[in-house]
C-alpha atoms as a PDB file:
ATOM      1  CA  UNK A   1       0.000   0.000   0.000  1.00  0.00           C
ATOM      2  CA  UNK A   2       1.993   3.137  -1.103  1.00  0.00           C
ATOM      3  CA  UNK A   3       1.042   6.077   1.171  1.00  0.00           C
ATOM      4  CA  UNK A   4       1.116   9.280  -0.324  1.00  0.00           C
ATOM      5  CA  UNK A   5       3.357  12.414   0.619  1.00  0.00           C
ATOM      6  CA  UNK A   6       0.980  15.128   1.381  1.00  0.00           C
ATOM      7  CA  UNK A   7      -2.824  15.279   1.762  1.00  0.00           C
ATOM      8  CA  UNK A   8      -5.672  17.554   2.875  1.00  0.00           C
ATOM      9  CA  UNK A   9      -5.826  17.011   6.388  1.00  0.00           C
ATOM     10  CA  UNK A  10      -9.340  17.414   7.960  1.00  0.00           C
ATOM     11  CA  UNK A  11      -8.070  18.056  11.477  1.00  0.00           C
ATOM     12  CA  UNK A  12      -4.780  18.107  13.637  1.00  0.00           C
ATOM     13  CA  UNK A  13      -4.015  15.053  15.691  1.00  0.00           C
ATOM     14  CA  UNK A  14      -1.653  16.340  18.677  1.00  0.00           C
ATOM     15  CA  UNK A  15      -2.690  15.084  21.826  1.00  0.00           C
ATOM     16  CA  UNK A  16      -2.568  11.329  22.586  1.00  0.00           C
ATOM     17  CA  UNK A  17      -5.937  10.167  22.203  1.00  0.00           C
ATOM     18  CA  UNK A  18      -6.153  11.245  18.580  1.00  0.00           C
ATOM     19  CA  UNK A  19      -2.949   9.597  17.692  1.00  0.00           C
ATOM     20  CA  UNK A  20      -4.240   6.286  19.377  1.00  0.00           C
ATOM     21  CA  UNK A  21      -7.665   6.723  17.267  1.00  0.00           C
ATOM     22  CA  UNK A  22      -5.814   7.474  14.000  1.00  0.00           C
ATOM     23  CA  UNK A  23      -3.438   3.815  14.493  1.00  0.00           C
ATOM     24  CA  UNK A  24      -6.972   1.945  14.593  1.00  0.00           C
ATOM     25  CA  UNK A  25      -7.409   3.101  11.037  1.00  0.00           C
ATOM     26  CA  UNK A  26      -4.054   1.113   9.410  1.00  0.00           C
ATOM     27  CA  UNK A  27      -5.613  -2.101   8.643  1.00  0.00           C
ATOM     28  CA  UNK A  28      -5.928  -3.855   5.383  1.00  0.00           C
ATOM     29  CA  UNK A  29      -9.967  -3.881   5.194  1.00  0.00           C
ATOM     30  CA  UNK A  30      -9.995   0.487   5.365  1.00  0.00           C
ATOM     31  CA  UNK A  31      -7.421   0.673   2.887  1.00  0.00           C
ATOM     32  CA  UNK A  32      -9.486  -2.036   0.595  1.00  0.00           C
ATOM     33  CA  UNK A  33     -12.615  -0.077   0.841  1.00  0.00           C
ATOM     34  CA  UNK A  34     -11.636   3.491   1.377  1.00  0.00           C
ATOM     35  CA  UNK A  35      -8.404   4.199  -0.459  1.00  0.00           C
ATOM     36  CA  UNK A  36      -9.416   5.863  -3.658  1.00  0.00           C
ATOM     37  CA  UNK A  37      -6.255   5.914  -6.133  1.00  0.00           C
ATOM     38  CA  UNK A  38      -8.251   8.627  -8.371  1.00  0.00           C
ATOM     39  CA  UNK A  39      -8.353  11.277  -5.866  1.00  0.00           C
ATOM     40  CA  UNK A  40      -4.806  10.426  -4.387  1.00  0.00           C
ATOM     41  CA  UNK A  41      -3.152  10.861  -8.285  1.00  0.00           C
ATOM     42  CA  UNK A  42      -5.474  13.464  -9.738  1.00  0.00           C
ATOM     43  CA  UNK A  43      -4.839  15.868  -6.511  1.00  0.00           C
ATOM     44  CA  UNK A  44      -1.206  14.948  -5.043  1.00  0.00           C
ATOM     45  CA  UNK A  45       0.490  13.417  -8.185  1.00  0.00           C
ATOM     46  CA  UNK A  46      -0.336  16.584 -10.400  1.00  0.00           C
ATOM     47  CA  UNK A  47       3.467  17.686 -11.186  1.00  0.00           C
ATOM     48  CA  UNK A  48       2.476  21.413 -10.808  1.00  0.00           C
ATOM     49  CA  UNK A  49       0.713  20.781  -7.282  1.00  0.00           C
ATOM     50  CA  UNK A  50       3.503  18.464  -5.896  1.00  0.00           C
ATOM     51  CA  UNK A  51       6.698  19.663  -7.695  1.00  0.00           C
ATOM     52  CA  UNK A  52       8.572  19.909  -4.738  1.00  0.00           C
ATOM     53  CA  UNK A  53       8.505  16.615  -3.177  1.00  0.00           C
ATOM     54  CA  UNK A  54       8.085  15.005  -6.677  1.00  0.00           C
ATOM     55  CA  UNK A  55      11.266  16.615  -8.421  1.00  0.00           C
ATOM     56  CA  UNK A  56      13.263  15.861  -5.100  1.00  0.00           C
ATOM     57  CA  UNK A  57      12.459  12.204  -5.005  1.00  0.00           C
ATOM     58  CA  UNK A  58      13.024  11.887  -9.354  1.00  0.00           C
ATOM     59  CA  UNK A  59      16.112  13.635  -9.092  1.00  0.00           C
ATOM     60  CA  UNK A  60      17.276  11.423  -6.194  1.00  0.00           C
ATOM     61  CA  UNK A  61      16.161   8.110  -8.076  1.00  0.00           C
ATOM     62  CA  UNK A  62      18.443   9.540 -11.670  1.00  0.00           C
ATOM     63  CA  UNK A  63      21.351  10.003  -9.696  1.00  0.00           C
ATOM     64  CA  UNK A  64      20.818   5.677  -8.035  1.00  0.00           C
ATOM     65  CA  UNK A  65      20.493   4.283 -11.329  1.00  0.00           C
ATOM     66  CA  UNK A  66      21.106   7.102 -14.612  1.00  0.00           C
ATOM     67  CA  UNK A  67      25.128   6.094 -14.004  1.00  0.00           C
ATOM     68  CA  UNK A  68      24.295   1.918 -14.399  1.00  0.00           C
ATOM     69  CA  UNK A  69      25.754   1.279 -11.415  1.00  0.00           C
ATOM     70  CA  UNK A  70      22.491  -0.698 -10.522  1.00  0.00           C
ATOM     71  CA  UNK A  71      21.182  -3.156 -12.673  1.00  0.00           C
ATOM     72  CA  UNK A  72      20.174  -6.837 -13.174  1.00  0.00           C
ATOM     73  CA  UNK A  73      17.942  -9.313 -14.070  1.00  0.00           C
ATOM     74  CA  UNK A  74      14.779  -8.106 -11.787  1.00  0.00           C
ATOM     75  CA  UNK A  75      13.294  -5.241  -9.792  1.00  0.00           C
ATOM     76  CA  UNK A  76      10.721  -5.664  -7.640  1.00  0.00           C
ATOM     77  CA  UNK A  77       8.781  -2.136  -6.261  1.00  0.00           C
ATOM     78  CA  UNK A  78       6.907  -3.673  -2.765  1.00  0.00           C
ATOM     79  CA  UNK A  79       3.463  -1.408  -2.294  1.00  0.00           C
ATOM     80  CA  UNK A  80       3.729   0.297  -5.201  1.00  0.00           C
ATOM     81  CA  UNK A  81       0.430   2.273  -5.034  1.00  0.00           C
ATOM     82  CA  UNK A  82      -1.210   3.406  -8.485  1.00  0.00           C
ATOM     83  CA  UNK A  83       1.907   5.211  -9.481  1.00  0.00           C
ATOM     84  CA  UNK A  84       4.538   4.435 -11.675  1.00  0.00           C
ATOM     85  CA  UNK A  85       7.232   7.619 -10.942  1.00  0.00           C
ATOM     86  CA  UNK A  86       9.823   5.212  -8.886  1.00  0.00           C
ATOM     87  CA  UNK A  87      10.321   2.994 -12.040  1.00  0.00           C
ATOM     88  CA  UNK A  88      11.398   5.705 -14.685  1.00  0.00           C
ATOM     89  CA  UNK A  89      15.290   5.696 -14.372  1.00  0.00           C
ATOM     90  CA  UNK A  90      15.174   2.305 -13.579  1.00  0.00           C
ATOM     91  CA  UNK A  91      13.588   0.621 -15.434  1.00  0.00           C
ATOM     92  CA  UNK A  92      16.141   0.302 -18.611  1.00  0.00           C
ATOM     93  CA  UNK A  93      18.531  -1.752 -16.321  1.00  0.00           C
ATOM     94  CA  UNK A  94      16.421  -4.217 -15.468  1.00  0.00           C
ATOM     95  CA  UNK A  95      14.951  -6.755 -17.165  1.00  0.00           C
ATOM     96  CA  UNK A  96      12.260  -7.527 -15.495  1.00  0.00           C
ATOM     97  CA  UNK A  97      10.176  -5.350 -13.058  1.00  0.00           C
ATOM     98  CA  UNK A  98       7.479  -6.668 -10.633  1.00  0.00           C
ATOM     99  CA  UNK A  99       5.203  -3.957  -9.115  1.00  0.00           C
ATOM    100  CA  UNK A 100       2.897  -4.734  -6.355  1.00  0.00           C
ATOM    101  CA  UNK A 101      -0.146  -2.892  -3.603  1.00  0.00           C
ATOM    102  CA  UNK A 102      -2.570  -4.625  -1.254  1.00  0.00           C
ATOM    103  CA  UNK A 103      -5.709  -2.904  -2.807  1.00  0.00           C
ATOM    104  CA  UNK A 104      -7.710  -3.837  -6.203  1.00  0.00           C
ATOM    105  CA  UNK A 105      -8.048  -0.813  -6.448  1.00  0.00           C
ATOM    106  CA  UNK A 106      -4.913   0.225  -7.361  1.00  0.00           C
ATOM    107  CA  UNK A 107      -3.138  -2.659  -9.154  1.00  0.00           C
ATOM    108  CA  UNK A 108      -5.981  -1.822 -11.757  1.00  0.00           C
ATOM    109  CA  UNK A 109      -4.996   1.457 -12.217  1.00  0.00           C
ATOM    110  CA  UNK A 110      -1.860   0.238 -12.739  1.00  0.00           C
ATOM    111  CA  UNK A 111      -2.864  -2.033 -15.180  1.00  0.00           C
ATOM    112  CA  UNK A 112      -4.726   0.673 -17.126  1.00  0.00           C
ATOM    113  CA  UNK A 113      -1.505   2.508 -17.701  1.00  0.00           C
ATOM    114  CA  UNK A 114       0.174  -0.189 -18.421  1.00  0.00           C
ATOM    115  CA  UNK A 115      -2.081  -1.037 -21.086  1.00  0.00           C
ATOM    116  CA  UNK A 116      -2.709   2.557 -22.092  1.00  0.00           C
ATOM    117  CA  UNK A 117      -6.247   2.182 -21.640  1.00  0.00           C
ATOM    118  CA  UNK A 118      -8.247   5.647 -22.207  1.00  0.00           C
ATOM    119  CA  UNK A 119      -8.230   7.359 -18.949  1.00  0.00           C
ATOM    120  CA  UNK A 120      -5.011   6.518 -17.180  1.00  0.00           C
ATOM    121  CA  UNK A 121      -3.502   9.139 -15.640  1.00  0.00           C
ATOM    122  CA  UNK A 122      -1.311  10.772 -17.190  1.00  0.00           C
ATOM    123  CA  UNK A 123       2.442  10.702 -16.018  1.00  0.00           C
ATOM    124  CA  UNK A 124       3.970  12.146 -19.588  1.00  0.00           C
ATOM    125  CA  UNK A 125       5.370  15.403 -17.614  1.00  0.00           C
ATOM    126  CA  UNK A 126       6.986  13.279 -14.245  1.00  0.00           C
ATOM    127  CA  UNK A 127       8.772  10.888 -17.614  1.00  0.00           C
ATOM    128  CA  UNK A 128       9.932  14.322 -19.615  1.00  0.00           C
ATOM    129  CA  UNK A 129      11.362  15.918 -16.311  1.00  0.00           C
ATOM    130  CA  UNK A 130      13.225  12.320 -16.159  1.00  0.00           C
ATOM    131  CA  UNK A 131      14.344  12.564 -19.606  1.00  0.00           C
ATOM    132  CA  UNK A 132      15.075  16.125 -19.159  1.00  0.00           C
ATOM    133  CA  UNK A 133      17.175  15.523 -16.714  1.00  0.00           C
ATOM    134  CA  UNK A 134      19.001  12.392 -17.408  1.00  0.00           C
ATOM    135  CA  UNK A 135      19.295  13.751 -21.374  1.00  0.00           C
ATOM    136  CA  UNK A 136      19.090  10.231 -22.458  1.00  0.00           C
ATOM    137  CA  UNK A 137      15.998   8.821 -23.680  1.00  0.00           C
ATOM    138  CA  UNK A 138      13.240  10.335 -25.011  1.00  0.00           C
ATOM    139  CA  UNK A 139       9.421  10.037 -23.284  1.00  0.00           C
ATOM    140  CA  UNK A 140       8.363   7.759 -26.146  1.00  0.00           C
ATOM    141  CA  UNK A 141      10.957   5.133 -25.667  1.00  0.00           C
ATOM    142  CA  UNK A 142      11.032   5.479 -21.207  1.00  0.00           C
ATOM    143  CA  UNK A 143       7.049   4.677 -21.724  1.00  0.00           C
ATOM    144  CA  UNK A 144       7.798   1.746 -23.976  1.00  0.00           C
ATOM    145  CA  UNK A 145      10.258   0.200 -21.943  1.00  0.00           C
ATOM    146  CA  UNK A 146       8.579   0.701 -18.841  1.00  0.00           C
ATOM    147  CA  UNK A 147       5.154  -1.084 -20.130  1.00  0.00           C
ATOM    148  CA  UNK A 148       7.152  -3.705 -21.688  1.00  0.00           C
ATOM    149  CA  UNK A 149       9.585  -4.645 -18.607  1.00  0.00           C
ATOM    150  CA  UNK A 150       6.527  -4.957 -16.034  1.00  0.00           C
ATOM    151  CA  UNK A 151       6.153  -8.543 -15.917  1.00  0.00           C
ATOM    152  CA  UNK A 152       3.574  -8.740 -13.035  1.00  0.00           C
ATOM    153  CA  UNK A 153       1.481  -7.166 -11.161  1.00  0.00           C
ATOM    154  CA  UNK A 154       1.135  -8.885  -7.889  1.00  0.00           C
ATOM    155  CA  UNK A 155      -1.047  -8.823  -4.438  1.00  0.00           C
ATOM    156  CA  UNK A 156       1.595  -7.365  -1.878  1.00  0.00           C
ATOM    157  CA  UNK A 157       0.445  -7.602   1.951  1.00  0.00           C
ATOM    158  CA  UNK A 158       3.836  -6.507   3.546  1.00  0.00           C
ATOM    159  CA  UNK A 159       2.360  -7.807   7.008  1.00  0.00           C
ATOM    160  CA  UNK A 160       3.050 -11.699   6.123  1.00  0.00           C
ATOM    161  CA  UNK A 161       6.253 -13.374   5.861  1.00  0.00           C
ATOM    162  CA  UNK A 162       6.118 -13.401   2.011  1.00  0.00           C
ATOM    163  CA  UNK A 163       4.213 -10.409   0.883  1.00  0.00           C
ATOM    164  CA  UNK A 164       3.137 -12.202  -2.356  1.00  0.00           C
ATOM    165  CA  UNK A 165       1.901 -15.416  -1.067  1.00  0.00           C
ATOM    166  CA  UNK A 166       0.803 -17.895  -2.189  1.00  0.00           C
ATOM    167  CA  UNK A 167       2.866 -16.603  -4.966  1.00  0.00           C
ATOM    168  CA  UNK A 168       6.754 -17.561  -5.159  1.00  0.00           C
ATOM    169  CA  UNK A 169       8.768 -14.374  -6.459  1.00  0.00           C
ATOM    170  CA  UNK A 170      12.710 -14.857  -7.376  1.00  0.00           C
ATOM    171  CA  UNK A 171      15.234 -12.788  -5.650  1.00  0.00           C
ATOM    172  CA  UNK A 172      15.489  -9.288  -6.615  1.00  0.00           C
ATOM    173  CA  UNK A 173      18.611  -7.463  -7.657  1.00  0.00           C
ATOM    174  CA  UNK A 174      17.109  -4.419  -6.206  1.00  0.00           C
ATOM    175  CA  UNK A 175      13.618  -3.610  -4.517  1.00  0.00           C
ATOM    176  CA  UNK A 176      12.034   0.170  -4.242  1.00  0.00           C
ATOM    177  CA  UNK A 177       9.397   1.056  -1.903  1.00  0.00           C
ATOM    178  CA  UNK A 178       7.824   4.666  -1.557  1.00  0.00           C
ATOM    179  CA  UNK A 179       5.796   5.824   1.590  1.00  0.00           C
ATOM    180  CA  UNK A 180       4.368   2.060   2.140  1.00  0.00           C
ATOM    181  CA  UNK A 181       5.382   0.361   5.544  1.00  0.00           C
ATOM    182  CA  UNK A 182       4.724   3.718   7.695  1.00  0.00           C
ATOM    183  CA  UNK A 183       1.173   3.294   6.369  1.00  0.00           C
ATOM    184  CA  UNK A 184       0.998  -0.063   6.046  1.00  0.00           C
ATOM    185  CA  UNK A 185       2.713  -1.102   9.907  1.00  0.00           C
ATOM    186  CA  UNK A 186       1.065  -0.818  13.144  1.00  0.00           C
ATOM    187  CA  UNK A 187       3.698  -0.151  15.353  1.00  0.00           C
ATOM    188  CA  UNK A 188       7.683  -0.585  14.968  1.00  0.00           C
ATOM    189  CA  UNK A 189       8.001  -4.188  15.812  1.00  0.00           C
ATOM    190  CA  UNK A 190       5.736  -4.909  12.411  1.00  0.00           C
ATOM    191  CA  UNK A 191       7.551  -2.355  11.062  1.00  0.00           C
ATOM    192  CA  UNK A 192      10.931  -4.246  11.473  1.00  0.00           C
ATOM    193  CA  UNK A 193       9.136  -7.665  10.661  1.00  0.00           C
ATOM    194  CA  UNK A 194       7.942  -6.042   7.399  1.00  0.00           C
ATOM    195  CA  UNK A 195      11.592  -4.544   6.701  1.00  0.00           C
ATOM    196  CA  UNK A 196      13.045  -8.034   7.254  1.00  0.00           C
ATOM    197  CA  UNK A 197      10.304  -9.567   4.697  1.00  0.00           C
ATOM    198  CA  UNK A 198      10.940  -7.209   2.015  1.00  0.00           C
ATOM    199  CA  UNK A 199      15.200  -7.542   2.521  1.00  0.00           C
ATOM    200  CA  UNK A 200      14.573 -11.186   2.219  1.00  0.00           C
ATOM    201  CA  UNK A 201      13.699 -11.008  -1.270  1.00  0.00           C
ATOM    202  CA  UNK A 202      16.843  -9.007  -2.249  1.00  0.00           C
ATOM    203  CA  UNK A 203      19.429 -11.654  -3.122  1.00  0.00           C
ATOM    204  CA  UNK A 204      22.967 -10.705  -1.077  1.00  0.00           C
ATOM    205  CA  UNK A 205      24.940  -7.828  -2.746  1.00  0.00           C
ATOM    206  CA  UNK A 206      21.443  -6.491  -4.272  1.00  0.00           C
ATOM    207  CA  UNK A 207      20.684  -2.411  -3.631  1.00  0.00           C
ATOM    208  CA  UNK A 208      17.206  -1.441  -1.368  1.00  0.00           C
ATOM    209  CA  UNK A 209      15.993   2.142  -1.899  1.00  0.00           C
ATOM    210  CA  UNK A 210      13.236   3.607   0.304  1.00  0.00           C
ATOM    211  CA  UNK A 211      11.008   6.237   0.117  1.00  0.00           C
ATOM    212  CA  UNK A 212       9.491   7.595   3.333  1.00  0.00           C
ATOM    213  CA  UNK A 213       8.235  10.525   6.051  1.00  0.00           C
ATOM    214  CA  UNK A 214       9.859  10.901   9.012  1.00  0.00           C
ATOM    215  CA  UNK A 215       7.331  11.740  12.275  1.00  0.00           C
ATOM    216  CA  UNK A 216       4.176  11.802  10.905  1.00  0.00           C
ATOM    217  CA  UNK A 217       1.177  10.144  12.769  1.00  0.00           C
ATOM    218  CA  UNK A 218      -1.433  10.361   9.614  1.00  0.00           C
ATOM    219  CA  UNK A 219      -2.687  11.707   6.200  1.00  0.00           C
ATOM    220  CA  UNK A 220      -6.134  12.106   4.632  1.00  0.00           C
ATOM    221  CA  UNK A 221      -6.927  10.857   0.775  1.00  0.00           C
ATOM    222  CA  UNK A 222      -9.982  13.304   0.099  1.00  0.00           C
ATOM    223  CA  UNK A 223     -12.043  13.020   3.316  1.00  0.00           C
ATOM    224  CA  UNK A 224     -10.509   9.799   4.488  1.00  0.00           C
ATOM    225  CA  UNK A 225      -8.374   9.511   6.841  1.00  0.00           C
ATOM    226  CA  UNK A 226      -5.172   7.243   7.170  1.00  0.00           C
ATOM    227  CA  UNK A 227      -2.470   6.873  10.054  1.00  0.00           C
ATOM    228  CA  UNK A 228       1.285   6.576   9.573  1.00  0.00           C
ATOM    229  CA  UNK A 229       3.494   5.252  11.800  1.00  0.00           C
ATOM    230  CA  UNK A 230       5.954   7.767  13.655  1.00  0.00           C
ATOM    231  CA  UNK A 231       9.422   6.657  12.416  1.00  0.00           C
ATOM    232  CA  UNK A 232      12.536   8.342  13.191  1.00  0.00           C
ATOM    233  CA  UNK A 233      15.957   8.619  11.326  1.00  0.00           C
ATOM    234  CA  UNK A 234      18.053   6.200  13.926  1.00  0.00           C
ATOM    235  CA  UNK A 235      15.390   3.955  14.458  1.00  0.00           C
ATOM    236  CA  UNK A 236      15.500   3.294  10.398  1.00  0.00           C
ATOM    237  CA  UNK A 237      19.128   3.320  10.117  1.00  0.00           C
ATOM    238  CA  UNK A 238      19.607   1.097  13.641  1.00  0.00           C
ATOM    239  CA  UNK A 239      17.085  -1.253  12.132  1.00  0.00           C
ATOM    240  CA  UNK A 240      18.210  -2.053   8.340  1.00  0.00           C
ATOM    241  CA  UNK A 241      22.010  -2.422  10.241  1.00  0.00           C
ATOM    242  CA  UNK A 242      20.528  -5.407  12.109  1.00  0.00           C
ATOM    243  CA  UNK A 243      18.778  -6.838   9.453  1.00  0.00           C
ATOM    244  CA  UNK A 244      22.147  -6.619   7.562  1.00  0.00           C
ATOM    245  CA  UNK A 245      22.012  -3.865   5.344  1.00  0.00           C
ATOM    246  CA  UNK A 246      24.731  -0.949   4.610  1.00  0.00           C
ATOM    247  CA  UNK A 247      23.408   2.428   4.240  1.00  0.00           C
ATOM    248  CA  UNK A 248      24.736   4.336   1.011  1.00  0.00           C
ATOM    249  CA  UNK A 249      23.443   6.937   1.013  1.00  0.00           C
ATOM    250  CA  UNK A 250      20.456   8.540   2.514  1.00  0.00           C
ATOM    251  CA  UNK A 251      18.782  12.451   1.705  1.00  0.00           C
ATOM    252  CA  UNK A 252      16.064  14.995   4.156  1.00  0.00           C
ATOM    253  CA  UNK A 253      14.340  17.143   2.718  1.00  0.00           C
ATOM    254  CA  UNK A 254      12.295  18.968   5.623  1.00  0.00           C
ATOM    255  CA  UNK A 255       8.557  19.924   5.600  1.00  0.00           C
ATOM    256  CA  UNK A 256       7.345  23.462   4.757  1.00  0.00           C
ATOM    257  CA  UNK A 257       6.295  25.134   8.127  1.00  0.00           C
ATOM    258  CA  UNK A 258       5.338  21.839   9.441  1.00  0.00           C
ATOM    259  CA  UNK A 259       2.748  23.425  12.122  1.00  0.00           C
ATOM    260  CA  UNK A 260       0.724  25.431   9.195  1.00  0.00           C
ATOM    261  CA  UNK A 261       0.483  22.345   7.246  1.00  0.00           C
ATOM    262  CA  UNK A 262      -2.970  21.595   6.527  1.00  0.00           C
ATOM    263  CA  UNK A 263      -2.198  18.317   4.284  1.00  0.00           C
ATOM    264  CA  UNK A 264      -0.524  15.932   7.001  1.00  0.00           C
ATOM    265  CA  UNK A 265       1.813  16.135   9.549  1.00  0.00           C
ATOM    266  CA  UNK A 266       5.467  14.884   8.533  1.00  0.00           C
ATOM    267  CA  UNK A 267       8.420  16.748   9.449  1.00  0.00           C
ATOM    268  CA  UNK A 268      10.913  15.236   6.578  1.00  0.00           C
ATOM    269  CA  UNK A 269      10.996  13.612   3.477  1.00  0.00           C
ATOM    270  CA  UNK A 270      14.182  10.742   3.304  1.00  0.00           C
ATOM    271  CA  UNK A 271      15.781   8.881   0.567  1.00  0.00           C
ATOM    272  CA  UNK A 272      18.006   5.959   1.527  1.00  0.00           C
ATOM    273  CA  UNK A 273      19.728   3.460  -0.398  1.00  0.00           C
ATOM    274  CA  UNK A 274      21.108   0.886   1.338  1.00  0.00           C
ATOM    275  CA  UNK A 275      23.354  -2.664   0.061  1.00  0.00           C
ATOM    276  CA  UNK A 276      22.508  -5.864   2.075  1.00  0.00           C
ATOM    277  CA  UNK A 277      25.551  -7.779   2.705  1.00  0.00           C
ATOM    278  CA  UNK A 278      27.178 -10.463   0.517  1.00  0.00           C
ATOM    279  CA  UNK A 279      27.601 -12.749   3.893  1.00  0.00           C
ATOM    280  CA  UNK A 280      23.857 -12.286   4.490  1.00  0.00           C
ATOM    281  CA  UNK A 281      20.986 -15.085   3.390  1.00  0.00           C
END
């Protein structure tokens, strides 16, 4: 389930009892029924209304994987959400890309732009700022390639020991996840169970990049609204190093006036890229 960045919010939790109401929202059944991928890509995923957060996390993902340092036989994106923005640089150094999200919901509108089916949204301008950027490839050809290397589209319930079962999946030579196990995890023990899940399908040597808010305790989609798991810097860092991970490299980029923020209440944006091991299973 891919959590967005920045919502409407409908009122400020602060004191303890409305953070202990909003964690009885994160369960599977609310985000089945409630979580509307139309209003979370028409109003958030707009390039103009997001640009900020949205050229900050593309330009982080060209400078992982526009050099080739990253590449192999398979990607897989755990809770990708409706969106496809994580995938652009990538996706020409893989072979193979598996994308994934708990909700119907949004695996079909995945597989409408997959399939180009007439009302997709429309992600030409996050591919051009890519392209723009990278001065590769052109939109035509990132599009193609992107459509063509998604090989499935898979159930993902990052609360079980394989996220895909009953399905089998291969070990990845890298694995991307945006703003998915803050939404997705209860408290920080699930949240480490979940992190060891999704490193166990990177094979050793393979690269794990995350995309995440730091201190945030929920967001809204629309009128709806979600809780997010308060997660701080160390506790992410501390965590991958025991589940045998290297940290790379790993980015802030701090709300605007947090306190007047009538979307959600995070206090950073982070980008990490981390290596798991050689030595490790």
């Amino acid at each position: 389930m891919a959590a967005p960045l920045t919502y409407r919010r409908v009122a400020r939790l602060r004191d303890q009892d409305s953070m202990d109401e909003s964690r009885t929202l994160t369960n599977s059944e609310l985000y089945q029924s409630k979580f509307d991928p139309k209003t979370y890509l028409d109003n958030f995923y707009q390039f103009s209304d997001n640009r900020r957060f949205l050229t900050f996390v593309l330009c982080e993902l060209s400078q992982t994987f526009s050099s080739g340092k990253y590449k192999g036989k398979r990607l897989i994106e755990v809770g990708t959400g409706p969106t496809i923005h994580t995938l652009i640089s990538a996706c020409e150094h893989f072979e193979e890309i598996v994308v994934s999200d708990y909700t119907d919901s949004n695996r079909r509108e995945l597989e409408k732009w997959i399939r180009a089916e007439e009302g997709c949204f429309n992600w030409d301008p996050h591919i051009q700022f890519v392209c723009d950027l990278e001065g590769r490839r052109t939109p035509a050809v990132v599009k193609e390639t992107l459509r063509q290397r998604i090989k499935h589209v898979l159930k993902c319930d990052v609360n079980l020991e394989n996220p895909f079962q009953p399905v089998t999946v291969e070990p990845a030579d890298c694995i991307i996840s945006s703003l998915c196990l803050e939404a997705a995890c209860k408290d920080r023990e699930a949240y480490r169970r979940s992190l060891g899940a999704m490193v166990g399908l990177l094979r050793p040597g393979g690269v794990l990049v995350i995309i995440g808010d730091l201190n945030e305790t929920f967001y809204t989609v629309g009128d709806q609204r979600f809780s997010s798991l308060n997660l701080s810097q160390d506790f992410i860092e501390k965590t991958l190093c025991e589940l045998g991970l290297s940290v790379q490299h790993l980015i802030l980029q701090q709300a605007e006036d947090r306190e007047a923020n009538l979307k959600c209440d995070y206090e950073a944006s982070f980008y990490l890229v981390a290596h798991k091991n050689c030595d490790r299973s």
